[in-house]
PDB file of N, CA and C in Angstrom:
ATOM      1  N   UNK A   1     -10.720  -2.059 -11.579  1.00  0.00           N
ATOM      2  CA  UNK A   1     -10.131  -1.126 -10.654  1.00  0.00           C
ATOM      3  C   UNK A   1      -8.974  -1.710  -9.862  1.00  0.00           C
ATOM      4  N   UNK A   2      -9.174  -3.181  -9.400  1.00  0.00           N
ATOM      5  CA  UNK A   2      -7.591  -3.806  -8.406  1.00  0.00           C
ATOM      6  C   UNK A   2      -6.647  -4.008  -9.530  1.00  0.00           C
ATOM      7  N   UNK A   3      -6.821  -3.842 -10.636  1.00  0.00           N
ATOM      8  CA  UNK A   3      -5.631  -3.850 -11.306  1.00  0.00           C
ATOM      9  C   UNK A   3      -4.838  -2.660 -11.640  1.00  0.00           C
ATOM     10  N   UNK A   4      -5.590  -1.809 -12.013  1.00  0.00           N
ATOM     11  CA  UNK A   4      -5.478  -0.823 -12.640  1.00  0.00           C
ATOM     12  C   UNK A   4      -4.522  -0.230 -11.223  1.00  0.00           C
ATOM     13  N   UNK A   5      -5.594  -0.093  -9.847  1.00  0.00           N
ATOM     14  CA  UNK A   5      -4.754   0.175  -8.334  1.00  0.00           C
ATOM     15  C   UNK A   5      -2.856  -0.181  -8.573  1.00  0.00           C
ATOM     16  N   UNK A   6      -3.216  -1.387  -8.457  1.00  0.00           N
ATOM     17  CA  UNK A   6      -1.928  -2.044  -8.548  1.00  0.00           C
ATOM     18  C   UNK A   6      -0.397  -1.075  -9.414  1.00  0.00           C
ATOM     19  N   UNK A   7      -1.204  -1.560 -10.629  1.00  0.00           N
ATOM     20  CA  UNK A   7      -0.216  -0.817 -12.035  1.00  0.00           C
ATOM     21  C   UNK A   7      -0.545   0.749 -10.947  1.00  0.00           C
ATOM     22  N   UNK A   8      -0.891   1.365 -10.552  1.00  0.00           N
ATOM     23  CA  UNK A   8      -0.937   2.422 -10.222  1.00  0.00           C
ATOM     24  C   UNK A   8       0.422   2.989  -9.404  1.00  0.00           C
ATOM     25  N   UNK A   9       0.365   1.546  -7.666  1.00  0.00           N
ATOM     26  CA  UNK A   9       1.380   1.910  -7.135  1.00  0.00           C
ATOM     27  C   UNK A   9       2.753   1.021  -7.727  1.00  0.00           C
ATOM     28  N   UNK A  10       2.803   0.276  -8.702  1.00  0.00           N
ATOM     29  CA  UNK A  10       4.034  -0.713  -9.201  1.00  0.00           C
ATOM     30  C   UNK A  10       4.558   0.756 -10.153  1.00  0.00           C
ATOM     31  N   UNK A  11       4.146   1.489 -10.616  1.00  0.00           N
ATOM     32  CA  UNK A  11       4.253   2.559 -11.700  1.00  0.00           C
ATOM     33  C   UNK A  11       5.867   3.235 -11.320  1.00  0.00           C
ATOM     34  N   UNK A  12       6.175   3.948  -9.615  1.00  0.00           N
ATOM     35  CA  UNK A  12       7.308   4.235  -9.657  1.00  0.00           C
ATOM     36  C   UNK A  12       8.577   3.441  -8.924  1.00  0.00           C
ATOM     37  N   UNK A  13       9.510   4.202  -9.099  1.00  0.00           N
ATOM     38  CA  UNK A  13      10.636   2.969  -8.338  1.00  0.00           C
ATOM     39  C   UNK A  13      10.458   2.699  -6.843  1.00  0.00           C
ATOM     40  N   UNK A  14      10.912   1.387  -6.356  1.00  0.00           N
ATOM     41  CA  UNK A  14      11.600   1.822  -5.160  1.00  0.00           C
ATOM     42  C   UNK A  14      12.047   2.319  -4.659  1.00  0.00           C
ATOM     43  N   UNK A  15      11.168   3.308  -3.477  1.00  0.00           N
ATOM     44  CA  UNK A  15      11.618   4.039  -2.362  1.00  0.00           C
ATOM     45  C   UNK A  15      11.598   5.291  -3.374  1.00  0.00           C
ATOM     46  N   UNK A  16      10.694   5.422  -3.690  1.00  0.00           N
ATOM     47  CA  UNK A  16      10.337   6.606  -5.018  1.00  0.00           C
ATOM     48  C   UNK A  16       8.753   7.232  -4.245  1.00  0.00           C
ATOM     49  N   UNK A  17       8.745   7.957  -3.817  1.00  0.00           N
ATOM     50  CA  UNK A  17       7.097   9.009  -3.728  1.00  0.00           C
ATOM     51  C   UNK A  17       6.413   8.920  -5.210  1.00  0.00           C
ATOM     52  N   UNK A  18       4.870   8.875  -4.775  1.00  0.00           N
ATOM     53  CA  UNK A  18       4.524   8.797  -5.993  1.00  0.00           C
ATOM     54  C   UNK A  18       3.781  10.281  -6.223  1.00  0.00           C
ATOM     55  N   UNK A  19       3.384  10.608  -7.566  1.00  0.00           N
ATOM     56  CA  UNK A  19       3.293  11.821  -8.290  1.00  0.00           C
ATOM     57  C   UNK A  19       2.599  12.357  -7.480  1.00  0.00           C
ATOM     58  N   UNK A  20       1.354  13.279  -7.817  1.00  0.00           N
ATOM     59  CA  UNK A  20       0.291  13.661  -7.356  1.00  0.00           C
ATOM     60  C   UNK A  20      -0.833  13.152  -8.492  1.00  0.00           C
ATOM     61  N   UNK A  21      -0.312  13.105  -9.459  1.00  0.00           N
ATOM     62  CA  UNK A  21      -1.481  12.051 -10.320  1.00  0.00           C
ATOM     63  C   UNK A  21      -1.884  10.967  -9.821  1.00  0.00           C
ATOM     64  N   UNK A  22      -0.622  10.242  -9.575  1.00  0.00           N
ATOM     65  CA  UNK A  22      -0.706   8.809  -9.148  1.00  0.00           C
ATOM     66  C   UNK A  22      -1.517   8.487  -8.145  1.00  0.00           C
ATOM     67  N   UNK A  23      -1.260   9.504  -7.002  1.00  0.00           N
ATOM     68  CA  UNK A  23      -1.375   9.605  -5.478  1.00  0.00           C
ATOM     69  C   UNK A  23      -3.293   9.781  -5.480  1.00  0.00           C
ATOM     70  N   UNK A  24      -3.617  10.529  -6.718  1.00  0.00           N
ATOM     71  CA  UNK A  24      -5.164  10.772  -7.562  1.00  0.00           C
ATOM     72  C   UNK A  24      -5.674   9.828  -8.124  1.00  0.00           C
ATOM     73  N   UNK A  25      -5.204   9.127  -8.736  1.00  0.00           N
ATOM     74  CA  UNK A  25      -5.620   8.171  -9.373  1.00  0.00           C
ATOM     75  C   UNK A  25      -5.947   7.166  -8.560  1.00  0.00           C
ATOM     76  N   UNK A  26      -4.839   6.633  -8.004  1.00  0.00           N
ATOM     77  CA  UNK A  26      -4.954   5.265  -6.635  1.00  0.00           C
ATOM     78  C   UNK A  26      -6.141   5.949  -5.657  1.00  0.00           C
ATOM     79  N   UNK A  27      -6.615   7.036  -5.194  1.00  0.00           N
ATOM     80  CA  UNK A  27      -7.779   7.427  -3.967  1.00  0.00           C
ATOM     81  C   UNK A  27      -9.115   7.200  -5.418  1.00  0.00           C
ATOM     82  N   UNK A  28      -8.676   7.150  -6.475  1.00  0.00           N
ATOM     83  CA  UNK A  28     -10.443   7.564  -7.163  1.00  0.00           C
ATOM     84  C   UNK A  28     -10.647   6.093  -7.226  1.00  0.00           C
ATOM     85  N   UNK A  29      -9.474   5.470  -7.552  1.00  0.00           N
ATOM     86  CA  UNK A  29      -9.954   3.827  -7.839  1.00  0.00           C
ATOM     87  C   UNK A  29     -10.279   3.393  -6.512  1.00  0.00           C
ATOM     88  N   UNK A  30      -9.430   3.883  -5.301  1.00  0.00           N
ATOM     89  CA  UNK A  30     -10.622   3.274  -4.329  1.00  0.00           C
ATOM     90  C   UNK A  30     -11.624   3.738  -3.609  1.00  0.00           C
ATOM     91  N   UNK A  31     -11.773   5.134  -4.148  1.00  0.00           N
ATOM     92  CA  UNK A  31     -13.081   5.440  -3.689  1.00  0.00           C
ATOM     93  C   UNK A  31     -14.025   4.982  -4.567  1.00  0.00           C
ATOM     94  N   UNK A  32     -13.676   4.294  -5.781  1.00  0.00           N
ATOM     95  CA  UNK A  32     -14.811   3.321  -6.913  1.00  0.00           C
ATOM     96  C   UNK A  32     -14.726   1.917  -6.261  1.00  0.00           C
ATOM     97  N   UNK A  33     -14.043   1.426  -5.463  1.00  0.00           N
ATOM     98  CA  UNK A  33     -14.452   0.169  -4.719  1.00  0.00           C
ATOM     99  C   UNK A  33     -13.368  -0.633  -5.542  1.00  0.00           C
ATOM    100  N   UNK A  34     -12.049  -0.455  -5.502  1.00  0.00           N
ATOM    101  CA  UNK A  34     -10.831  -1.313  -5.567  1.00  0.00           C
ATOM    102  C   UNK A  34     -10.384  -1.445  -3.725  1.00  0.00           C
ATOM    103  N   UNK A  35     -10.193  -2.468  -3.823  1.00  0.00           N
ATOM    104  CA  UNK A  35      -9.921  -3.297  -2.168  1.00  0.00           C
ATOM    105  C   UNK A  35      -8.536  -2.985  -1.776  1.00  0.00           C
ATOM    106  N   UNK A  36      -8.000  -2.249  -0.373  1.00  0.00           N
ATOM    107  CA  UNK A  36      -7.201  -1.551  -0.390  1.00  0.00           C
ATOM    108  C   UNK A  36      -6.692  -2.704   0.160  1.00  0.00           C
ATOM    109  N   UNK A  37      -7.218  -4.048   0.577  1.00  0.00           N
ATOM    110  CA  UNK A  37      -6.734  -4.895   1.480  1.00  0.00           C
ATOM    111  C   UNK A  37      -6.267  -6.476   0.364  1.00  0.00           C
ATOM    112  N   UNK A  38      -6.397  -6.368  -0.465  1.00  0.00           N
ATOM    113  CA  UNK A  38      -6.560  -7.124  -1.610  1.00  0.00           C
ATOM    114  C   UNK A  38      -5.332  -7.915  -1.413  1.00  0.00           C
ATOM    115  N   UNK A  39      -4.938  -8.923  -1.408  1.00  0.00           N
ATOM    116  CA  UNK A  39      -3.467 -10.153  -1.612  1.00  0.00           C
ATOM    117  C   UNK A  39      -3.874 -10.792  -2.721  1.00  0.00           C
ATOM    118  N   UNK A  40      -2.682 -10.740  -3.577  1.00  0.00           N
ATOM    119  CA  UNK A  40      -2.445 -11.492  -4.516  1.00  0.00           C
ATOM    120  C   UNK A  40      -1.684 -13.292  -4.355  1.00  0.00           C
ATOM    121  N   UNK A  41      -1.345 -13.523  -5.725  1.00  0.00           N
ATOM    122  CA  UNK A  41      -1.477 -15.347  -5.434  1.00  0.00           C
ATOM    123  C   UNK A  41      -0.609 -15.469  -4.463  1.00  0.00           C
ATOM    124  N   UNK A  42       0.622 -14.359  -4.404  1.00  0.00           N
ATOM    125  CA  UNK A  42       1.876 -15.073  -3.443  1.00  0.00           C
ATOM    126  C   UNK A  42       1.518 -14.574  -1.669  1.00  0.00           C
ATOM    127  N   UNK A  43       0.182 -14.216  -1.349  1.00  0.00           N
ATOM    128  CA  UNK A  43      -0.080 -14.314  -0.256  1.00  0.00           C
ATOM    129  C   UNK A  43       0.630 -12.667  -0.160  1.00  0.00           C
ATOM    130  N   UNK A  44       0.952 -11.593  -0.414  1.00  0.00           N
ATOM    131  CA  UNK A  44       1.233 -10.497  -0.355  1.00  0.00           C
ATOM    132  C   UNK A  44      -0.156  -9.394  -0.340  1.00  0.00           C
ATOM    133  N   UNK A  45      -0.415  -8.709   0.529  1.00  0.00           N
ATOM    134  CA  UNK A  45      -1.294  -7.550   0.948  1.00  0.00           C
ATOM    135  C   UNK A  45      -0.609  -6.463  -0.102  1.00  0.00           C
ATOM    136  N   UNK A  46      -1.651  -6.010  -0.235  1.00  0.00           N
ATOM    137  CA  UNK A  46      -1.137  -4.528  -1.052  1.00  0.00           C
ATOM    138  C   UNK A  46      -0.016  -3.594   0.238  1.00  0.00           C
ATOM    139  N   UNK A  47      -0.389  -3.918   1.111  1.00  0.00           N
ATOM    140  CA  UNK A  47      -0.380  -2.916   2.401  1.00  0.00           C
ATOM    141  C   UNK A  47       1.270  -3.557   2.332  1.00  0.00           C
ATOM    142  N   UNK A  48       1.490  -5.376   2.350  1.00  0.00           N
ATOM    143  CA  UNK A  48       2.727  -5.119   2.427  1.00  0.00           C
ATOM    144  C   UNK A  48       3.876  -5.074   1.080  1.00  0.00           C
ATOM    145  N   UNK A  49       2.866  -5.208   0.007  1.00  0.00           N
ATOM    146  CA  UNK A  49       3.997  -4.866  -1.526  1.00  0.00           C
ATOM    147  C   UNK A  49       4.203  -3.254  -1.027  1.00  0.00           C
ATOM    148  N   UNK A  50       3.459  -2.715  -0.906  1.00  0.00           N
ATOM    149  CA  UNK A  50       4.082  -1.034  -0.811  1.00  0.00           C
ATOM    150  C   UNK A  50       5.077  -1.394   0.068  1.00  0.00           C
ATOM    151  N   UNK A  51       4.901  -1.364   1.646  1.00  0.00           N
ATOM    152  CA  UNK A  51       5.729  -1.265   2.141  1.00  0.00           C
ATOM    153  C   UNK A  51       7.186  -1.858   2.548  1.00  0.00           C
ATOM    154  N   UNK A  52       7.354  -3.117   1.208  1.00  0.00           N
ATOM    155  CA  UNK A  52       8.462  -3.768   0.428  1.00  0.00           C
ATOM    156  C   UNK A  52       9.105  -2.853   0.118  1.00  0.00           C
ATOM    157  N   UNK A  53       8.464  -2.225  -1.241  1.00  0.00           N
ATOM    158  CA  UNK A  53       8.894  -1.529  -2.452  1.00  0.00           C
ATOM    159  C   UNK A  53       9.255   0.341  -1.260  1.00  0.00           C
ATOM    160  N   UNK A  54       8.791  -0.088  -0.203  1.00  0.00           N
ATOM    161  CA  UNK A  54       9.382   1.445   0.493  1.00  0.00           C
ATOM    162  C   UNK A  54       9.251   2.389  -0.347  1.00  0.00           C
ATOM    163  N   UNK A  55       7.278   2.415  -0.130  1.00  0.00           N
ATOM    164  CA  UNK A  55       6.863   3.542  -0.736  1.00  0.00           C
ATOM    165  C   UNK A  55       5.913   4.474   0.264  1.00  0.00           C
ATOM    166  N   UNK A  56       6.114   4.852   1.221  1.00  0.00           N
ATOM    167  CA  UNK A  56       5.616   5.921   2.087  1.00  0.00           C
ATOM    168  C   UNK A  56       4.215   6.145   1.417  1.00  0.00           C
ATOM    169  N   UNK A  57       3.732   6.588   0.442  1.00  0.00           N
ATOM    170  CA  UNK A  57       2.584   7.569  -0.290  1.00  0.00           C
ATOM    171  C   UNK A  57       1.795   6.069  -0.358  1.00  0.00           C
ATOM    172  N   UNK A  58       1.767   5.227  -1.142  1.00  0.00           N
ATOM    173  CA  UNK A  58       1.452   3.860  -1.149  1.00  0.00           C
ATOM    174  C   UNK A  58       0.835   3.081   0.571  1.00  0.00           C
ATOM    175  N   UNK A  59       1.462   3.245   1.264  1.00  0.00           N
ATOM    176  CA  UNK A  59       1.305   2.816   2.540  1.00  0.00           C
ATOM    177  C   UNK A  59       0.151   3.584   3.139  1.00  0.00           C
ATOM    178  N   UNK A  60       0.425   5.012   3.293  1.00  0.00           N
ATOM    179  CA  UNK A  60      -0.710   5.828   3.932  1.00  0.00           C
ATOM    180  C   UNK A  60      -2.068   5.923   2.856  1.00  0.00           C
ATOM    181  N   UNK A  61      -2.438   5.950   1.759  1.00  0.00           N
ATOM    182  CA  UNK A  61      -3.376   5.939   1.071  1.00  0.00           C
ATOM    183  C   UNK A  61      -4.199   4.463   1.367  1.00  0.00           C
ATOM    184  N   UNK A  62      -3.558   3.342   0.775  1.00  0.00           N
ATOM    185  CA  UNK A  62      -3.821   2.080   1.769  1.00  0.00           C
ATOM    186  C   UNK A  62      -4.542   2.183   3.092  1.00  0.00           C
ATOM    187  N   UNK A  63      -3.845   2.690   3.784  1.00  0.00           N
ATOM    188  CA  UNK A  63      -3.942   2.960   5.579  1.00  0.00           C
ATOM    189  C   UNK A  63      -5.117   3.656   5.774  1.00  0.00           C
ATOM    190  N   UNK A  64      -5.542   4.988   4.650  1.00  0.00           N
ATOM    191  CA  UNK A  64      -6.376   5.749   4.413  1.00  0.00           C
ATOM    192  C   UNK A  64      -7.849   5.005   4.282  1.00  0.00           C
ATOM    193  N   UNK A  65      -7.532   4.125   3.646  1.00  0.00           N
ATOM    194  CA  UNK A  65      -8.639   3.466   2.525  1.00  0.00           C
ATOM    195  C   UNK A  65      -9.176   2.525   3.448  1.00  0.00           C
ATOM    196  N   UNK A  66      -8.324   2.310   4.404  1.00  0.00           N
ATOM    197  CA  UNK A  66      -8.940   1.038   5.015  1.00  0.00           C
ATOM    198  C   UNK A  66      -8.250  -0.147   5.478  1.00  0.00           C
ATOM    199  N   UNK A  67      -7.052  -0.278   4.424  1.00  0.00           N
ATOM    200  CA  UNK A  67      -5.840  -1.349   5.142  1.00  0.00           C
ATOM    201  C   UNK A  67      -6.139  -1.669   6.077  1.00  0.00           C
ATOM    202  N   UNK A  68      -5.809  -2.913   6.797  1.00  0.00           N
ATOM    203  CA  UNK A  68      -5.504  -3.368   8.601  1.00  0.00           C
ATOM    204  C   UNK A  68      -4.102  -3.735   8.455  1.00  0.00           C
ATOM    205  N   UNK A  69      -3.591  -2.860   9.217  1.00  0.00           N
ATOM    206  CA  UNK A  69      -2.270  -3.689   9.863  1.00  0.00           C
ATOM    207  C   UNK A  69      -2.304  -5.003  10.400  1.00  0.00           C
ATOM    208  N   UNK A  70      -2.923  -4.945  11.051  1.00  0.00           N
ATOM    209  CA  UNK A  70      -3.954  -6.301  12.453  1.00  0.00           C
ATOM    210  C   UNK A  70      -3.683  -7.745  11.326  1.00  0.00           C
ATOM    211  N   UNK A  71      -4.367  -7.589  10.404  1.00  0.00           N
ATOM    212  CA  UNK A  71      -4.982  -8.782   9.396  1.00  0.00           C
ATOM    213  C   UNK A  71      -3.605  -8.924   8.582  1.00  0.00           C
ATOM    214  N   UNK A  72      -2.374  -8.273   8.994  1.00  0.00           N
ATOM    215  CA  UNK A  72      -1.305  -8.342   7.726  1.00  0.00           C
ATOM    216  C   UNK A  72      -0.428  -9.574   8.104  1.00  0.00           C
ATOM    217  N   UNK A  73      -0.318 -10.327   7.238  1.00  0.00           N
ATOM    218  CA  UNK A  73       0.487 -11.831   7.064  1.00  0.00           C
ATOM    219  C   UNK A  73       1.930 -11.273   7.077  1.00  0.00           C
ATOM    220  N   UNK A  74       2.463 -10.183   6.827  1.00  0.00           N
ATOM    221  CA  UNK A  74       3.787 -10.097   6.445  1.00  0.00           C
ATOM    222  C   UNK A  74       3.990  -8.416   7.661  1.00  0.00           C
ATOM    223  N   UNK A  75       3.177  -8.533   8.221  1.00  0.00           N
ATOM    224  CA  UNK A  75       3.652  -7.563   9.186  1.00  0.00           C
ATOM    225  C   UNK A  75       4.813  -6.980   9.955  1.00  0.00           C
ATOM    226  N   UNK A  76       5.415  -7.959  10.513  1.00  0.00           N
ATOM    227  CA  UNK A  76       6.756  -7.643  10.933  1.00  0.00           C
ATOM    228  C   UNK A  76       7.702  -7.617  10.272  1.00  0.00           C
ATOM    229  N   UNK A  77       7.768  -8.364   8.859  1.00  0.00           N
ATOM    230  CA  UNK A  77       8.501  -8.151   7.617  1.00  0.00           C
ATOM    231  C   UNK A  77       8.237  -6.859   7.123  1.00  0.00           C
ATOM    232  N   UNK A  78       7.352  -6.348   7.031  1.00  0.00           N
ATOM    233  CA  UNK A  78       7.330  -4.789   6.844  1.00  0.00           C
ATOM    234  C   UNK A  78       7.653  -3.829   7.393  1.00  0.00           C
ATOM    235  N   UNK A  79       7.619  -4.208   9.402  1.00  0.00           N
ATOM    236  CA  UNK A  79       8.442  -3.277   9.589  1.00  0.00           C
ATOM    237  C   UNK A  79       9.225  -3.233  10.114  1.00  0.00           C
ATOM    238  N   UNK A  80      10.411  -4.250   9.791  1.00  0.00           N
ATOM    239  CA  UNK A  80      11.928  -4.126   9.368  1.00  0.00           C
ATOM    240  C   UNK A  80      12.011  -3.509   8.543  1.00  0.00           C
ATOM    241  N   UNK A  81      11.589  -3.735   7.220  1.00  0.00           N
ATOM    242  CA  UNK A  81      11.604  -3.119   5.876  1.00  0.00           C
ATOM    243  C   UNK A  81      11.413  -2.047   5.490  1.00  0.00           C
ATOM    244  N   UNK A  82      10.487  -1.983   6.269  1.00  0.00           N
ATOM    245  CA  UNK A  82       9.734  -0.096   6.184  1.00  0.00           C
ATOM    246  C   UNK A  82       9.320   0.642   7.185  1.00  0.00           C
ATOM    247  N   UNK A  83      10.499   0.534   8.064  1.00  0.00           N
ATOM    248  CA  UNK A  83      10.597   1.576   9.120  1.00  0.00           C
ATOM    249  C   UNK A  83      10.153   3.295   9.347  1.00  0.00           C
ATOM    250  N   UNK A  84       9.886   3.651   7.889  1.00  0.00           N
ATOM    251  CA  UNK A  84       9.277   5.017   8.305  1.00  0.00           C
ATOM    252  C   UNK A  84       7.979   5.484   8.803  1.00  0.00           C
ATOM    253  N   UNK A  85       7.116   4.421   8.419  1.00  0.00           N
ATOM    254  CA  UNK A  85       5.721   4.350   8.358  1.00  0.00           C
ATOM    255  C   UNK A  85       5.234   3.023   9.866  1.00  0.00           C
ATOM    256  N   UNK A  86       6.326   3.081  10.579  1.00  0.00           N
ATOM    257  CA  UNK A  86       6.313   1.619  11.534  1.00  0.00           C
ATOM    258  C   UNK A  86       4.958   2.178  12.664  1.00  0.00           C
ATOM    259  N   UNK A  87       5.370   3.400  12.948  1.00  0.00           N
ATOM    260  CA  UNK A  87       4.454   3.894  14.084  1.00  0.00           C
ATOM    261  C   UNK A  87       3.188   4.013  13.490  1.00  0.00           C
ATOM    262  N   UNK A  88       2.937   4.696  12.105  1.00  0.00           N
ATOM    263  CA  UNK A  88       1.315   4.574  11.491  1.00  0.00           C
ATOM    264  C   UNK A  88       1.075   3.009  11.563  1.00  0.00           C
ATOM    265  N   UNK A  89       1.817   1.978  11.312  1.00  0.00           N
ATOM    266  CA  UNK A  89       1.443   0.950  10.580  1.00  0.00           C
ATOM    267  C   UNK A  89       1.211   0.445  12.108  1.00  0.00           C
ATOM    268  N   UNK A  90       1.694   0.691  13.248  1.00  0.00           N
ATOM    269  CA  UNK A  90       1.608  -0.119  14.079  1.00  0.00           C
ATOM    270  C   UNK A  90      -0.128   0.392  15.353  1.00  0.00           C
ATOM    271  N   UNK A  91      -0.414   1.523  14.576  1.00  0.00           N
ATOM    272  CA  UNK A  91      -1.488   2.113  15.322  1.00  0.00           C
ATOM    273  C   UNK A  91      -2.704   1.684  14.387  1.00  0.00           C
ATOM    274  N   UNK A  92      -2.397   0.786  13.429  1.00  0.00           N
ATOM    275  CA  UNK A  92      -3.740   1.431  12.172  1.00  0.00           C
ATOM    276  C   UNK A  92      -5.011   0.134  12.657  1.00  0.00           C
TER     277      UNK A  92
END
């Protein structure tokens, strides 16, 4: 399921909304117990590859699922980066 998550939100471009499949697919894998909080080897949170890749839909599903802003290593790098979502990200 954390992979599959992944390939889920890597699927569209940058600063691209994702489908409503997608947006389906990513809530079933983590309502099957894929880790919305998950970092990979380079020390990156899912919470902040989305909000790299400035993907709005990616960020709040995350946020949804459980994300912590609080616990994010790359926090303020995100929101420079991804200013639309700064006020969710900064309440979550």
């Amino acid at each position: 399921g954390d992979d599959a998550l992944d390939e889920s939100f890597d699927a569209g471009s940058d600063g691209e909304s994702l489908s409503n499949d997608q947006k389906e697919a990513a809530r079933a894998l983590l309502s099957a117990g894929a880790n919305p909080a998950r970092v990979n080897g380079k020390g990156w949170s899912r919470l902040s590859h989305a909000a790299f890749r400035r993907n709005p839909d990616a960020v709040a599903i995350l946020l949804e699922a459980g994300a912590s802003a609080r616990e994010e290593p790359h926090l303020d790098r995100c929101r420079r980066i991804f200013s639309v979502n700064e006020d969710r990200i900064t309440r979550a």
